[in-house]
PDB file of N, CA and C in Angstrom:
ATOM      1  N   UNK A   1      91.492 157.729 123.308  1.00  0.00           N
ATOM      2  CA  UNK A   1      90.225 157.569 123.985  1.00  0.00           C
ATOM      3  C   UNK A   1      89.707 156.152 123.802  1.00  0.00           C
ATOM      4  N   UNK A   2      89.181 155.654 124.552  1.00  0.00           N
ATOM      5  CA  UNK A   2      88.813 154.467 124.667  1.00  0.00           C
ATOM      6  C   UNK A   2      87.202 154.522 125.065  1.00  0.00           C
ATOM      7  N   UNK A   3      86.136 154.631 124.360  1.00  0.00           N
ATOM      8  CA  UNK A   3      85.091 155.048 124.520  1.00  0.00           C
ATOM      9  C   UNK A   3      84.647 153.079 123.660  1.00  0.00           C
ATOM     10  N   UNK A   4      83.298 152.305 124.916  1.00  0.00           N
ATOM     11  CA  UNK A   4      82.519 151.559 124.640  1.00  0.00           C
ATOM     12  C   UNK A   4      81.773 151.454 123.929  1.00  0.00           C
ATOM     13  N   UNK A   5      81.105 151.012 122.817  1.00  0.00           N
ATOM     14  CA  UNK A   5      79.752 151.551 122.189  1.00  0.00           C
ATOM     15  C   UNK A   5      79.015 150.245 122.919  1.00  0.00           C
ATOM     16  N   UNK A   6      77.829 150.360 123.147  1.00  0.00           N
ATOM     17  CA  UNK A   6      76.824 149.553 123.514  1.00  0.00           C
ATOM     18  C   UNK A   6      76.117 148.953 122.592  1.00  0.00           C
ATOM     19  N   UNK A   7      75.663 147.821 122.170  1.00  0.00           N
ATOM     20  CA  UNK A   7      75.386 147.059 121.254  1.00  0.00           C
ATOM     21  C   UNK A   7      74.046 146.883 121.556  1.00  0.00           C
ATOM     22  N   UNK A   8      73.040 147.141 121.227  1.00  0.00           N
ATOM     23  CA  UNK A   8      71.499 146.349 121.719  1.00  0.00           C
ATOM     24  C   UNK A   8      70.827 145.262 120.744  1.00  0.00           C
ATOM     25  N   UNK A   9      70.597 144.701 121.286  1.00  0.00           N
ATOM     26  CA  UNK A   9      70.275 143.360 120.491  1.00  0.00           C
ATOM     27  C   UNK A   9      69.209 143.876 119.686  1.00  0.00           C
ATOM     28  N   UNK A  10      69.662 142.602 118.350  1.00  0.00           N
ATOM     29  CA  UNK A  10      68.278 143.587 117.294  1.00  0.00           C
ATOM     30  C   UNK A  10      66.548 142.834 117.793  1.00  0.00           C
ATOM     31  N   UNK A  11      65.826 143.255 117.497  1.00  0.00           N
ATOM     32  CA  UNK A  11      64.711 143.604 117.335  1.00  0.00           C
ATOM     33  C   UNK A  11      64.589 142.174 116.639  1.00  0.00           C
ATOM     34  N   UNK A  12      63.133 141.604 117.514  1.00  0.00           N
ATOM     35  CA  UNK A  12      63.019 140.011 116.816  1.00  0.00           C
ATOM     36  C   UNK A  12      61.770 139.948 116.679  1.00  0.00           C
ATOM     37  N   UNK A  13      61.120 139.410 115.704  1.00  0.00           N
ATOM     38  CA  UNK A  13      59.978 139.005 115.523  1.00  0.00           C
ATOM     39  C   UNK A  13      59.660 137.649 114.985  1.00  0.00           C
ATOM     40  N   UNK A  14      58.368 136.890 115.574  1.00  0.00           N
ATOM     41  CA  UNK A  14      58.158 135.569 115.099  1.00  0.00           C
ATOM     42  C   UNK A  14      57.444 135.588 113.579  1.00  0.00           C
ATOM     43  N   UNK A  15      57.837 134.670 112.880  1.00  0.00           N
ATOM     44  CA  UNK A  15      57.311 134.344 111.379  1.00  0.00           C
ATOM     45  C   UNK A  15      56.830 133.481 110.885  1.00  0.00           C
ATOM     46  N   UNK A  16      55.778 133.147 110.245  1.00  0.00           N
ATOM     47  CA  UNK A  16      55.694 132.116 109.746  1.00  0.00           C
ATOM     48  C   UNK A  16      56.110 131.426 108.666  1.00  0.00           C
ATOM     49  N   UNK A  17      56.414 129.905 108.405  1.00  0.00           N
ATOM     50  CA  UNK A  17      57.537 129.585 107.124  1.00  0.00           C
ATOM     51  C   UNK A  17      56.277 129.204 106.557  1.00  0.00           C
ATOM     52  N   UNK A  18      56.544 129.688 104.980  1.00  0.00           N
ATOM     53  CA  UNK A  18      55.534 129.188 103.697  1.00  0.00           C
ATOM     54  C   UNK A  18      56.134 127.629 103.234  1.00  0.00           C
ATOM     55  N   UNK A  19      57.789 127.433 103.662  1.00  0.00           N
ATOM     56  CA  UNK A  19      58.275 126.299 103.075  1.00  0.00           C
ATOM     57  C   UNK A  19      59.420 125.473 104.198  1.00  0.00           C
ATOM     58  N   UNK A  20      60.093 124.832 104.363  1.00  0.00           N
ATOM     59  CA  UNK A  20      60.314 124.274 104.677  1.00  0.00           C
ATOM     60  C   UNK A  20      62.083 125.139 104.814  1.00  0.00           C
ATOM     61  N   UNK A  21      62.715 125.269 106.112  1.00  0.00           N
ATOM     62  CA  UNK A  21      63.616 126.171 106.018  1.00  0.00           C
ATOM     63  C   UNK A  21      65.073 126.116 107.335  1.00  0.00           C
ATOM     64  N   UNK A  22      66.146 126.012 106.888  1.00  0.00           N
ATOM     65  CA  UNK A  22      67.221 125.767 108.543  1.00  0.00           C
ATOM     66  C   UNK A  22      67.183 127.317 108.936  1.00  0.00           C
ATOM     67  N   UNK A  23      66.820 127.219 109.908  1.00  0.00           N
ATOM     68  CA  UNK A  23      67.480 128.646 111.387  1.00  0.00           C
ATOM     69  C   UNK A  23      67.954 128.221 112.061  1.00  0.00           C
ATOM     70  N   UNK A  24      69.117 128.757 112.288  1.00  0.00           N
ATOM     71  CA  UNK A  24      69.988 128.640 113.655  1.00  0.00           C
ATOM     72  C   UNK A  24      70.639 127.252 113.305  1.00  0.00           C
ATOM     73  N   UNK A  25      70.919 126.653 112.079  1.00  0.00           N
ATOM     74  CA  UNK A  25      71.448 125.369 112.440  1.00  0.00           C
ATOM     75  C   UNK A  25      70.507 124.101 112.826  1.00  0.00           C
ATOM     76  N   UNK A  26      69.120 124.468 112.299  1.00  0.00           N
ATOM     77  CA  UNK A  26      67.763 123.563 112.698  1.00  0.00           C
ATOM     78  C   UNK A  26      67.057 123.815 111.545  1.00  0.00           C
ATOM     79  N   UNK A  27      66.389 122.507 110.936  1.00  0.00           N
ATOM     80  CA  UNK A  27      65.621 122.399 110.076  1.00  0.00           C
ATOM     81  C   UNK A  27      64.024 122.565 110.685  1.00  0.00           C
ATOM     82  N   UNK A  28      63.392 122.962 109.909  1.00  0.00           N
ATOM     83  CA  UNK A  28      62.028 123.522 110.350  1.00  0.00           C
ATOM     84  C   UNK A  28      61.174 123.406 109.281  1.00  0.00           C
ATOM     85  N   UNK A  29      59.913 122.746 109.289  1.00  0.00           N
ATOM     86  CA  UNK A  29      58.948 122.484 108.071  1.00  0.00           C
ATOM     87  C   UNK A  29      58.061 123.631 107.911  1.00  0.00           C
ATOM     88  N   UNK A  30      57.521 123.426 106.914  1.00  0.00           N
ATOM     89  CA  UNK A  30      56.226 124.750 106.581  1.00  0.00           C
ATOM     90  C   UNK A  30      55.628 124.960 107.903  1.00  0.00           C
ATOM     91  N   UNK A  31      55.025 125.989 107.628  1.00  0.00           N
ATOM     92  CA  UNK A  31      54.077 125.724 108.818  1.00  0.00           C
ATOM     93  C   UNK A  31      54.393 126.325 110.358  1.00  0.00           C
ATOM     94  N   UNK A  32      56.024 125.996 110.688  1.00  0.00           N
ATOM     95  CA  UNK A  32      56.797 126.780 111.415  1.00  0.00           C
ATOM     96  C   UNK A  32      56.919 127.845 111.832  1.00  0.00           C
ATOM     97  N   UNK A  33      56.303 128.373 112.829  1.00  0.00           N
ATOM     98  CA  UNK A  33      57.030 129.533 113.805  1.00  0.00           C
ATOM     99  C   UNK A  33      58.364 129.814 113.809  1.00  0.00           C
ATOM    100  N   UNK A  34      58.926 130.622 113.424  1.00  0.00           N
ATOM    101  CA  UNK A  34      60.374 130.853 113.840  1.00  0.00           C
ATOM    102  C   UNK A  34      60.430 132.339 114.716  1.00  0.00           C
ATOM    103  N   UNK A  35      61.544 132.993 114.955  1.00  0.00           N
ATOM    104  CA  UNK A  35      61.537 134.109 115.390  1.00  0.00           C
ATOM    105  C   UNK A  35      62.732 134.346 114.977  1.00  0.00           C
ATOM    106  N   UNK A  36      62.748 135.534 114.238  1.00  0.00           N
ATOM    107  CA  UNK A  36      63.881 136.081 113.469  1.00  0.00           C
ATOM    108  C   UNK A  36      64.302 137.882 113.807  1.00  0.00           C
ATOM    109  N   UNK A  37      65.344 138.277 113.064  1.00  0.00           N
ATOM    110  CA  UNK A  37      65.830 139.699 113.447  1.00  0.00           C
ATOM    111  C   UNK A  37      64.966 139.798 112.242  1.00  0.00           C
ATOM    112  N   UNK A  38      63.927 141.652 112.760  1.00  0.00           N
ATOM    113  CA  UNK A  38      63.180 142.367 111.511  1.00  0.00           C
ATOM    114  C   UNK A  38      64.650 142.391 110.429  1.00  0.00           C
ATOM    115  N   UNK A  39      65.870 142.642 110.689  1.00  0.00           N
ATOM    116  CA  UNK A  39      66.349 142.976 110.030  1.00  0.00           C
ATOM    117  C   UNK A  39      66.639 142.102 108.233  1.00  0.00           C
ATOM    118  N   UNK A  40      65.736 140.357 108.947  1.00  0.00           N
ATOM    119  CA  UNK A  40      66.006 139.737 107.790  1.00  0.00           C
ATOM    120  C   UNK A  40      65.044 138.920 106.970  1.00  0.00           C
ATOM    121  N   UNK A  41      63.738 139.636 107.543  1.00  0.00           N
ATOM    122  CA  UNK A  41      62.126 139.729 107.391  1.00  0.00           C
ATOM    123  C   UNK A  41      62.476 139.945 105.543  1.00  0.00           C
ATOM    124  N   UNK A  42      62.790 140.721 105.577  1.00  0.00           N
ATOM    125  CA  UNK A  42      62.431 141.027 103.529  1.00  0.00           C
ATOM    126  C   UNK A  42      63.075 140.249 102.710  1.00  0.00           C
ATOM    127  N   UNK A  43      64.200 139.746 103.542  1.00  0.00           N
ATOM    128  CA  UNK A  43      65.181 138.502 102.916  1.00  0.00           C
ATOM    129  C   UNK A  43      64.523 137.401 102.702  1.00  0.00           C
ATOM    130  N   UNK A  44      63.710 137.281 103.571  1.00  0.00           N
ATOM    131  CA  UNK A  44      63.021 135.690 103.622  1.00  0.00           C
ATOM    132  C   UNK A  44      61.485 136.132 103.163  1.00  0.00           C
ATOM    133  N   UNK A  45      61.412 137.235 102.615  1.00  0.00           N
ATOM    134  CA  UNK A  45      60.098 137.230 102.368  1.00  0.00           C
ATOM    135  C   UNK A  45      60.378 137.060 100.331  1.00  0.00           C
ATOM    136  N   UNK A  46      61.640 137.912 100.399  1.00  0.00           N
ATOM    137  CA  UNK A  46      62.366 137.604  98.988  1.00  0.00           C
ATOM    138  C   UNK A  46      62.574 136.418  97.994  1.00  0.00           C
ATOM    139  N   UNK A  47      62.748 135.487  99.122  1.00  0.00           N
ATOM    140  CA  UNK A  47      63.002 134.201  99.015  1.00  0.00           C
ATOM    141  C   UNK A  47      62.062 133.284  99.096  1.00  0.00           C
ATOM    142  N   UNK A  48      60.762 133.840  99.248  1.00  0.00           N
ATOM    143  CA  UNK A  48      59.592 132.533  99.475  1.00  0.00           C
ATOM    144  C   UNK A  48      59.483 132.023 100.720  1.00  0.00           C
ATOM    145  N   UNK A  49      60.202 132.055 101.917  1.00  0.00           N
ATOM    146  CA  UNK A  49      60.174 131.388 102.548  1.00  0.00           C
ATOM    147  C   UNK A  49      59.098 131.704 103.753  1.00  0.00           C
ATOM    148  N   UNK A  50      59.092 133.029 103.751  1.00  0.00           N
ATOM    149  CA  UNK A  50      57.470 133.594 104.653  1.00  0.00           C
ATOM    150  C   UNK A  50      56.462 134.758 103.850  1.00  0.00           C
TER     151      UNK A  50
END
């Protein structure tokens, strides 16, 4: 059987940086808007960075 699974893109929300931080291959200062997957919201909240 050859059955597709459908992938849906995750779930994004914008954040604000407490520090100075690269996304995507881009440096970004405090202060920064980013928009990230919820999925990595607690990671970066872990880390100081929002």
């Amino acid at each position: 059987m050859n059955e597709q699974i459908e992938k849906k893109p995750a779930e994004r929300q914008k954040v604000k940086l407490k520090k100075p931080h690269r996304h995507a291959g881009k440096e970004y200062e405090a202060g920064a808007e980013i928009e990230v997957a919820v999925t990595d919201i607690q990671w970066l909240k872990d880390q100081g960075v929002i």
